[in-house]
Each structure stands twice: as C-alpha cells, then as structure tokens.
N, C-alpha and C. Protein backbone atom coordinates (compact mmCIF):
# COMPACT_ATOMS: atom_id res chain seq x y z
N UNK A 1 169.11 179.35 -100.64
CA UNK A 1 168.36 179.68 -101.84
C UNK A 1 168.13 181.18 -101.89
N UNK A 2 168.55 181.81 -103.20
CA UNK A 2 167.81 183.06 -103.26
C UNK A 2 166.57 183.32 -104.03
N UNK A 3 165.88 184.34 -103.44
CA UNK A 3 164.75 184.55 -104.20
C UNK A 3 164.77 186.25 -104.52
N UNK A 4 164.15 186.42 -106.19
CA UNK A 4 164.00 187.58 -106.76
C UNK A 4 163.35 188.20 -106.53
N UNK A 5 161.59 187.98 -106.43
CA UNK A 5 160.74 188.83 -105.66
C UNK A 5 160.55 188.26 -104.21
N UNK A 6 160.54 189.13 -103.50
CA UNK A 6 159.83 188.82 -102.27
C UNK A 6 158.48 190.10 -101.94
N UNK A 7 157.57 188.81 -101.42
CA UNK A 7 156.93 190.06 -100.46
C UNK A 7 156.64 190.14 -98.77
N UNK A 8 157.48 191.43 -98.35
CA UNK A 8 157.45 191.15 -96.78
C UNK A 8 156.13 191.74 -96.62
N UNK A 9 155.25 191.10 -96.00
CA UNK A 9 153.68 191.70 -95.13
C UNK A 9 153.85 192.15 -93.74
N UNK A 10 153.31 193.46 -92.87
CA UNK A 10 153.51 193.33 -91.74
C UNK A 10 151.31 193.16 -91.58
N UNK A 11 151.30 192.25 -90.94
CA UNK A 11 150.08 192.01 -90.57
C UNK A 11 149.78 192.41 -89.22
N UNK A 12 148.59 193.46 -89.47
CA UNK A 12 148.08 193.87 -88.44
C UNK A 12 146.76 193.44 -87.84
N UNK A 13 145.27 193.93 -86.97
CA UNK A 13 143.86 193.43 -87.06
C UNK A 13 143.70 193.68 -88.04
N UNK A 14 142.98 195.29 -88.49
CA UNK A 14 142.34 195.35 -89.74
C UNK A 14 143.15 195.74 -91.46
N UNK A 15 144.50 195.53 -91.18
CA UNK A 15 145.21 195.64 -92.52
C UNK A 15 145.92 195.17 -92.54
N UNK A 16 147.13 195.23 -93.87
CA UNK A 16 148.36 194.04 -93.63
C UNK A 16 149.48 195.71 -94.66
N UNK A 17 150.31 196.10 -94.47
CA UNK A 17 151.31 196.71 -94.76
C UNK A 17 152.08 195.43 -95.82
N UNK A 18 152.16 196.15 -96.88
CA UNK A 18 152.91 194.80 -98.38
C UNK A 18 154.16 195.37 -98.56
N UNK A 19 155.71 195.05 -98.80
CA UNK A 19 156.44 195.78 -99.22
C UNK A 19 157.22 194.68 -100.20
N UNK A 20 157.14 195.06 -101.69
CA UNK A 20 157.93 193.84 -102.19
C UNK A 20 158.99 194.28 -103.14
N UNK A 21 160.45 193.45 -102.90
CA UNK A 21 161.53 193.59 -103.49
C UNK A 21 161.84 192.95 -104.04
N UNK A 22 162.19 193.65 -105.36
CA UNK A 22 162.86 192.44 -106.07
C UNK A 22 164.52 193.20 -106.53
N UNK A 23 165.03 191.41 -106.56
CA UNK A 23 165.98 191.77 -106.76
C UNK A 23 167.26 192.27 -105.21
N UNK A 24 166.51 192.17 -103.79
CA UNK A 24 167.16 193.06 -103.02
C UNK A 24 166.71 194.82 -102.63
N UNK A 25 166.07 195.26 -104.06
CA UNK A 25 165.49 196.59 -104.00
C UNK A 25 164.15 196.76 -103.78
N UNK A 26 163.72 198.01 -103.44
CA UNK A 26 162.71 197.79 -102.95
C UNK A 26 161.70 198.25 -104.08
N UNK A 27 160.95 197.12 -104.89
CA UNK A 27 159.80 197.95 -105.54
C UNK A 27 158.95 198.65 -105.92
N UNK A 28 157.51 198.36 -104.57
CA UNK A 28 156.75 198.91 -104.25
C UNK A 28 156.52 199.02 -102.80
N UNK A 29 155.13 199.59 -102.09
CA UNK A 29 155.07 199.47 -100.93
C UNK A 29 153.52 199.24 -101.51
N UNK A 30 152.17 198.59 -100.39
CA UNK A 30 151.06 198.69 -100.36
C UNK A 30 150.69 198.71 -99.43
N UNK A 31 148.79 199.18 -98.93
CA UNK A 31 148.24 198.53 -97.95
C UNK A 31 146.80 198.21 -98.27
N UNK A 32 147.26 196.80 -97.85
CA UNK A 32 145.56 196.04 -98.36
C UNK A 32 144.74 195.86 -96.99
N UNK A 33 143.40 195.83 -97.10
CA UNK A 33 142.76 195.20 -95.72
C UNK A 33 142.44 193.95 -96.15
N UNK A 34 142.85 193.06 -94.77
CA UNK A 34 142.67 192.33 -94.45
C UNK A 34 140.93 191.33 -94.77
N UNK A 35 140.73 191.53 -95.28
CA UNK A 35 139.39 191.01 -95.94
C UNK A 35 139.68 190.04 -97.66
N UNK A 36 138.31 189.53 -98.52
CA UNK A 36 138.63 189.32 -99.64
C UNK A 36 138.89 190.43 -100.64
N UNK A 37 138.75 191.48 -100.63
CA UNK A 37 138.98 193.10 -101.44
C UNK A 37 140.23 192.81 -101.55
N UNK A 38 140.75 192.94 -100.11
CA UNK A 38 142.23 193.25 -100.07
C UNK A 38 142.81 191.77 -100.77
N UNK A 39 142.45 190.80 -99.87
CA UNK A 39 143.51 189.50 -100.88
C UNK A 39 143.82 189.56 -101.92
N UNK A 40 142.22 189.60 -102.62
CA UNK A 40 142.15 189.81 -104.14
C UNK A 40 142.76 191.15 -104.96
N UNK A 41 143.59 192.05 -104.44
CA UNK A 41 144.36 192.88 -104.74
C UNK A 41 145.77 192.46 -104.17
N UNK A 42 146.03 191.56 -103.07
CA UNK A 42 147.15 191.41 -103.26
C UNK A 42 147.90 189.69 -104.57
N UNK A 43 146.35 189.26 -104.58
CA UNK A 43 146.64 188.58 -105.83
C UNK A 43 146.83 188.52 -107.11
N UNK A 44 146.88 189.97 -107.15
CA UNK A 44 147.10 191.04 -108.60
C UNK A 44 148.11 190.78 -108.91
N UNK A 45 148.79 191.46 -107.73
CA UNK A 45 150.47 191.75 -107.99
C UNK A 45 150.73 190.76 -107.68
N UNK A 46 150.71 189.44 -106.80
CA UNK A 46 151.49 188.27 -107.07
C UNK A 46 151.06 187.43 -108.57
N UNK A 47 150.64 187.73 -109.07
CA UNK A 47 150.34 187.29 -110.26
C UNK A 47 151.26 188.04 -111.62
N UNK A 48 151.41 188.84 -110.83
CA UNK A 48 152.63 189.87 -112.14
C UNK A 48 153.85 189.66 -112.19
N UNK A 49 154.21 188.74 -111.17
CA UNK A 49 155.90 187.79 -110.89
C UNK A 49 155.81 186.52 -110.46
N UNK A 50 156.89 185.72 -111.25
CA UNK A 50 156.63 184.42 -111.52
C UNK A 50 157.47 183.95 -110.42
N UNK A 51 157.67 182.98 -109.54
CA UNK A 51 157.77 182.39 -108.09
C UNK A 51 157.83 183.59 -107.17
N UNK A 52 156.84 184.23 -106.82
CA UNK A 52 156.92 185.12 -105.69
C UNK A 52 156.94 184.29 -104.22
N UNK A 53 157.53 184.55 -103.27
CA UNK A 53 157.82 184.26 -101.96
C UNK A 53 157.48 185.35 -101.41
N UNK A 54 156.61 184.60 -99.83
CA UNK A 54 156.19 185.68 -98.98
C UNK A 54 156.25 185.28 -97.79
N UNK A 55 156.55 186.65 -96.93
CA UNK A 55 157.53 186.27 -95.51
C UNK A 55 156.58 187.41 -94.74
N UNK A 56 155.76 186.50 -93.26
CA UNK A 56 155.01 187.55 -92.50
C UNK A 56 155.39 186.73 -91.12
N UNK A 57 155.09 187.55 -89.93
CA UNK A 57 155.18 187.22 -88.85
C UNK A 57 153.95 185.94 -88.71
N UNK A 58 154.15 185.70 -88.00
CA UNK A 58 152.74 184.69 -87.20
C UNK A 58 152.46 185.10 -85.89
N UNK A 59 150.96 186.69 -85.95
CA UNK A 59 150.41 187.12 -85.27
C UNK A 59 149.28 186.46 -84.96
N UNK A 60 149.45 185.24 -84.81
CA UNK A 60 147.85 184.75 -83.67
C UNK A 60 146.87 184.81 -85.10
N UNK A 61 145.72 184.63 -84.68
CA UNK A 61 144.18 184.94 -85.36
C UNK A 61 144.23 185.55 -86.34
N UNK A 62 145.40 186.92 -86.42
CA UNK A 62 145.68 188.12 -87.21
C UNK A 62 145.94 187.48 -88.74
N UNK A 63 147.06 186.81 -88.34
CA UNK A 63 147.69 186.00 -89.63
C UNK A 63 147.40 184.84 -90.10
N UNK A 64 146.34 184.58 -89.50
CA UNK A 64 145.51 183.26 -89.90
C UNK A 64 144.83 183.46 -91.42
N UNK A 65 144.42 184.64 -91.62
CA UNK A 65 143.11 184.83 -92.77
C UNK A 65 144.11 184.55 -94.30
N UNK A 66 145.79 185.76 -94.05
CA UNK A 66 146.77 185.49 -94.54
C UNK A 66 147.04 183.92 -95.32
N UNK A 67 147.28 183.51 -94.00
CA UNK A 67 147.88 181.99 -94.57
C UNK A 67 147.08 180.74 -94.82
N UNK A 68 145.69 181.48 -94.82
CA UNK A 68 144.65 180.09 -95.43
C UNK A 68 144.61 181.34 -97.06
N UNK A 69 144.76 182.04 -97.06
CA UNK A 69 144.79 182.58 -98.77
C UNK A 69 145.80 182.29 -99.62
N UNK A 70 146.79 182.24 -98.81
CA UNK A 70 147.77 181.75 -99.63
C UNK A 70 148.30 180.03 -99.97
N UNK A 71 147.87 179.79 -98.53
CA UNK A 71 147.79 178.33 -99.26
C UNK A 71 146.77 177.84 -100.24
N UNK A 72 145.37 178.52 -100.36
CA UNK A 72 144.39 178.06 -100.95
C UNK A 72 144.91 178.77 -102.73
N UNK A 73 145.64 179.80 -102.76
CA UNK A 73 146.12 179.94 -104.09
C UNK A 73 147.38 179.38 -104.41
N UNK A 74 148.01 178.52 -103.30
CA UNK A 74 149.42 177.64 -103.52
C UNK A 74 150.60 178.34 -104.13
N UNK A 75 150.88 179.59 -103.03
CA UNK A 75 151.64 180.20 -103.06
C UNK A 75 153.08 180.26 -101.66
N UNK A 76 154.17 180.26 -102.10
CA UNK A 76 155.25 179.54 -101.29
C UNK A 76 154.96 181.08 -100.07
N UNK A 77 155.39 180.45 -99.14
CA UNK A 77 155.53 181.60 -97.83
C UNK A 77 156.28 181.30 -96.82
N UNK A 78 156.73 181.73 -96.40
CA UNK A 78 157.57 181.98 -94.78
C UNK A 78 156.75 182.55 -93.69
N UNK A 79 156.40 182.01 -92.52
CA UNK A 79 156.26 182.07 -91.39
C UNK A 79 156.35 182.42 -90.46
N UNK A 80 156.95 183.40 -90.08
CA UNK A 80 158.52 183.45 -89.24
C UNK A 80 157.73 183.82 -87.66
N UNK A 81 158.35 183.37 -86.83
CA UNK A 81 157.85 183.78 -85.22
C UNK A 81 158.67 184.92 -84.94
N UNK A 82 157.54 185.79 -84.34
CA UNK A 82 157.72 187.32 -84.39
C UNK A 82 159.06 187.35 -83.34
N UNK A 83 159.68 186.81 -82.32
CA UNK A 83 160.81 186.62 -81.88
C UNK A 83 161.78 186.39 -82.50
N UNK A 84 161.59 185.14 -83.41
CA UNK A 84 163.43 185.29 -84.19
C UNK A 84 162.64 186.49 -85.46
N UNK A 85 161.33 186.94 -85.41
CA UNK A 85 161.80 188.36 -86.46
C UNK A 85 162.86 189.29 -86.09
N UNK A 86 162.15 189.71 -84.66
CA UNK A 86 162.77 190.89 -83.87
C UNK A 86 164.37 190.43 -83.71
N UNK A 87 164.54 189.63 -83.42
CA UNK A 87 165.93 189.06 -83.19
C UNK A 87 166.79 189.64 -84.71
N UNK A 88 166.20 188.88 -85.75
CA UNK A 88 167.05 188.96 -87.42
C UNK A 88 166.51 190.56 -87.57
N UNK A 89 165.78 191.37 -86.75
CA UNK A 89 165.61 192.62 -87.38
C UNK A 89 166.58 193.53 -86.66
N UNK A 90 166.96 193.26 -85.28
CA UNK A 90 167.51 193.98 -84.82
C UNK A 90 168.80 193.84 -84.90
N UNK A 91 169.22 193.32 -85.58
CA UNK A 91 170.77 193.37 -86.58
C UNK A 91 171.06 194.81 -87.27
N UNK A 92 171.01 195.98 -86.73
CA UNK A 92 171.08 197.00 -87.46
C UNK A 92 170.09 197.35 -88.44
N UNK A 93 169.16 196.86 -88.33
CA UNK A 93 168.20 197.20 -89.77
C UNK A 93 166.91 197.89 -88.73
N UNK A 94 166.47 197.34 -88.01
CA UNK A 94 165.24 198.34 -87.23
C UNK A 94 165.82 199.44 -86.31
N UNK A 95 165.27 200.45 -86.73
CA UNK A 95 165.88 201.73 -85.94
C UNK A 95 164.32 202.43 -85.88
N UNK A 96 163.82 202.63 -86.58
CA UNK A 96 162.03 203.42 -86.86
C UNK A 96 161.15 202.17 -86.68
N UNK A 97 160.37 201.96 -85.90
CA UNK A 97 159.30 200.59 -86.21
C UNK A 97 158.11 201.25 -86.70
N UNK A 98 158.08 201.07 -87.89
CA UNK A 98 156.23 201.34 -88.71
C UNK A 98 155.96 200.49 -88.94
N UNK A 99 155.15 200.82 -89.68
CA UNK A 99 154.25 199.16 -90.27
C UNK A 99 154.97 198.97 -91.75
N UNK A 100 155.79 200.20 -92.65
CA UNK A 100 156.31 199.71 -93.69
C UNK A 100 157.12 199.49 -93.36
N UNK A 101 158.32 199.92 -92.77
CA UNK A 101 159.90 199.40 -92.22
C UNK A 101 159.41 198.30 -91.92
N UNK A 102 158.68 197.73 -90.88
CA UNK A 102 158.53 196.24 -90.86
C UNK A 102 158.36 194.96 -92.03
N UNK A 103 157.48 195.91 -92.70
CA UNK A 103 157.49 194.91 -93.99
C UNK A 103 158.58 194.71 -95.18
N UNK A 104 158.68 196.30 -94.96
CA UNK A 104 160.68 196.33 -95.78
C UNK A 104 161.32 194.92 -94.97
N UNK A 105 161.87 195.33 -93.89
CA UNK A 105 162.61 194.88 -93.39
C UNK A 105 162.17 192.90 -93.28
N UNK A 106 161.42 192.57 -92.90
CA UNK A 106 160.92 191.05 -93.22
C UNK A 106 161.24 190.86 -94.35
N UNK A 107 161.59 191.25 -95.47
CA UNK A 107 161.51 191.28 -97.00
C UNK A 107 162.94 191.05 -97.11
N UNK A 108 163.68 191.89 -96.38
CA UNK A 108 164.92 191.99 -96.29
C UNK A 108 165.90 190.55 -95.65
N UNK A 109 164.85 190.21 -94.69
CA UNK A 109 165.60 189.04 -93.65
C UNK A 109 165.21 187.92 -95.30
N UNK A 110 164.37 187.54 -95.77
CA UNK A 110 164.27 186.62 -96.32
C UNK A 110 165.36 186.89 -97.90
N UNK A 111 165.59 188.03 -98.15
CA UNK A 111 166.73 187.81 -99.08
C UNK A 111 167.87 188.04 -98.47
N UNK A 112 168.35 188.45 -97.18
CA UNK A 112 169.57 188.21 -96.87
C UNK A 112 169.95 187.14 -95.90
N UNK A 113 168.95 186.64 -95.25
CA UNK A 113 169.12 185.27 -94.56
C UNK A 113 167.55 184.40 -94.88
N UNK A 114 167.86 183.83 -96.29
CA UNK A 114 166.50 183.37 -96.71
C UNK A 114 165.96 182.09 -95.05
N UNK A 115 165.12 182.49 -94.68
CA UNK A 115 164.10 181.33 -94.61
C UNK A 115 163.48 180.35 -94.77
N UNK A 116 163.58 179.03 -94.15
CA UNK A 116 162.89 178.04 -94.68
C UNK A 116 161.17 178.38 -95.14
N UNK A 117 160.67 177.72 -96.02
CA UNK A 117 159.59 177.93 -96.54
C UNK A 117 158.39 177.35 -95.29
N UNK A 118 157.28 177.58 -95.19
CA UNK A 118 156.49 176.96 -94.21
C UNK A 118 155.73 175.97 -95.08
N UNK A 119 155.92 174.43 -94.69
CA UNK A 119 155.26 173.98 -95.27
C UNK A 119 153.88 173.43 -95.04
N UNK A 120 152.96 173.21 -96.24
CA UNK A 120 151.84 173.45 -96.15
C UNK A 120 151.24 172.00 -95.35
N UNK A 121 149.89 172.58 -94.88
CA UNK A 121 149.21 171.58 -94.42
C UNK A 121 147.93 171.22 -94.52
N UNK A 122 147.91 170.15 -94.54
CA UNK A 122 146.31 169.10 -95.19
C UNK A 122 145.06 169.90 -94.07
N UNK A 123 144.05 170.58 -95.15
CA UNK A 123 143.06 171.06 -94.80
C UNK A 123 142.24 170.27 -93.25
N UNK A 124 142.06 168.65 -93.52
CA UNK A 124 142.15 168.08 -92.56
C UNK A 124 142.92 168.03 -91.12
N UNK A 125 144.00 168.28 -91.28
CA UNK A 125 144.89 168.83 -89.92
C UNK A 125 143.99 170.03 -89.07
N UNK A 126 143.43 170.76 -90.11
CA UNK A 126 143.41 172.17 -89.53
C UNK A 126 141.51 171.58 -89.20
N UNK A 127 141.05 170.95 -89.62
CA UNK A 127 139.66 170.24 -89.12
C UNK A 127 139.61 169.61 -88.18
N UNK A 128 140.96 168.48 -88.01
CA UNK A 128 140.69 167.91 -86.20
C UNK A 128 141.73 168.80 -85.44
N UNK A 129 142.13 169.96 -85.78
CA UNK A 129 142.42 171.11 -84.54
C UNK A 129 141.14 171.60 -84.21
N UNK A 130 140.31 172.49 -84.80
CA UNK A 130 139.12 172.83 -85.00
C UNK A 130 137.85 171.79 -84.04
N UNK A 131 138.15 170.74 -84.40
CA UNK A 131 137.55 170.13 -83.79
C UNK A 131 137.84 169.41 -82.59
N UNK A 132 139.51 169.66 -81.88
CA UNK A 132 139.74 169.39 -80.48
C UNK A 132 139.44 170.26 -80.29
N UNK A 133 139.71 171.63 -80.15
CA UNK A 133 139.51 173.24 -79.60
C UNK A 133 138.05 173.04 -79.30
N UNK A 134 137.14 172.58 -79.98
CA UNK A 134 135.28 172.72 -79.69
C UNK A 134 135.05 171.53 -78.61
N UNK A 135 136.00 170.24 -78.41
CA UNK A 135 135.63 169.21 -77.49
C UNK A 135 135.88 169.86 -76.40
N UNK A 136 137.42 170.66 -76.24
CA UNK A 136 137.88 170.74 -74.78
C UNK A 136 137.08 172.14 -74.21
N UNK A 137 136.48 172.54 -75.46
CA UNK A 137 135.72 173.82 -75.18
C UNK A 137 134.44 173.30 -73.73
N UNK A 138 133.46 172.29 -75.29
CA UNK A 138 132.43 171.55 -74.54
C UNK A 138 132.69 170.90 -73.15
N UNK A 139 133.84 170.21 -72.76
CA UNK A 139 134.55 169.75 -71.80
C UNK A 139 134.23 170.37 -70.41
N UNK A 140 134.94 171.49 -70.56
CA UNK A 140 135.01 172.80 -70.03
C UNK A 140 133.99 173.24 -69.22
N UNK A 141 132.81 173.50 -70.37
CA UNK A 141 131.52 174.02 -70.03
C UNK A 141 130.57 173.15 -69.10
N UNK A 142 130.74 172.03 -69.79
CA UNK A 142 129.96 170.62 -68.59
C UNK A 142 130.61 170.86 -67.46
N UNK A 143 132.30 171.08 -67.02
CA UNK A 143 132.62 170.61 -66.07
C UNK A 143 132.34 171.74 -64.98
C-alpha cells in the first residue's frame, strides 16, 4: 500500500521531532512537546490531510503518551521497533543521526517500504495490563 502523507515522529522524553511528506517529498518539519499543547498542535496539521499515516519508534514510556493520542483520535499509525528502524535506516539513508533526519527518515521507510499498520487495542487490554503490573507489584512487596 502506498500512502500520500506521512508523518515520521522521532520521539524523545520531553519532545517529539514531526517530519511529514507527502507525496515522497518532504513538506514540513516540526517540534511539538510531548504534553496536550503539543498533541493538540500536532492535531492541527493532521487534520489538514485526509488519511494521514504515522510511523514512530516504540521508545518505552516515551511513546506511550503518543499512541494513546492517537488512538483516542483514531488515527492509523505504525509502530515500528527501534531495531528493525535502525536496520531499514541503515540502508544508506542514515549518515547524520538528529532528531529531524530521524523523523525524515522513518517517514521515508514507511513510503518506501510501507509498514504494516499497528493495530489498535481495546482500552480494556491496556486495564488488565495495568492491573497485572500493580498485582505482581503488590506481590513483590509482601514477599
């Protein structure tokens, strides 16, 4: 499948680096923080193109805030584990590592070797994770 806009994110702690292409080219670049300010500015511009796709690493905790915003505005995304990033980046395309080349470049892997989409999951899933993590916590602490 191809897609027209993309936006590659490089997600960091306190910001996320935006770079979105359409078309293959590169549009714009941004940087939002990681908070509701920032979401709500990056829900601007996904709102100004019609099926936007978005492709970020999965940094732990980092990229968590990410992908409960975007599922909660039911917006398609990619996932990708920062290993097969580095792997599909180091195909000649990473030579400088910043935080925008990274997001270029993620942007890039998903229109030249699109990505399966990550699919979404029932709020409930993420409630009895939540709620094993606090048993084996409690567990723990008794023992």
């Amino acid at each position: 499948m191809t897609y027209n806009v993309v936006f590659g994110i490089d997600v960091s702690s306190k910001s996320s680096t935006v770079s979105v292409l359409i078309k293959r080219n590169e549009f714009k670049h941004f940087t939002i923080a990681n908070d509701l300010v920032g979401f709500n500015e990056l829900l601007e511009q996904l709102q100004c193109y019609k099926h936007p796709v978005v492709i970020f690493e999965a940094t732990g905790v980092y990229s968590l805030p990410l992908q409960s915003f975007l599922d909660h505005h039911n917006y398609d995304y990619t996932r990708i584990n920062p290993l097969s990033a580095k792997k599909l980046m180091d195909n000649n395309l990473r030579h400088l590592k910043t935080d925008r080349t990274d997001a270029h470049n993620l942007a890039k892997i998903q229109c030249d070797v699109p990505q399966p989409l990550t699919p979404k999951q029932d709020y409930r899933y993420h409630e009895m994770q939540n709620a094993s993590r606090f048993y084996e916590e409690l567990t723990r602490d008794l023992v």
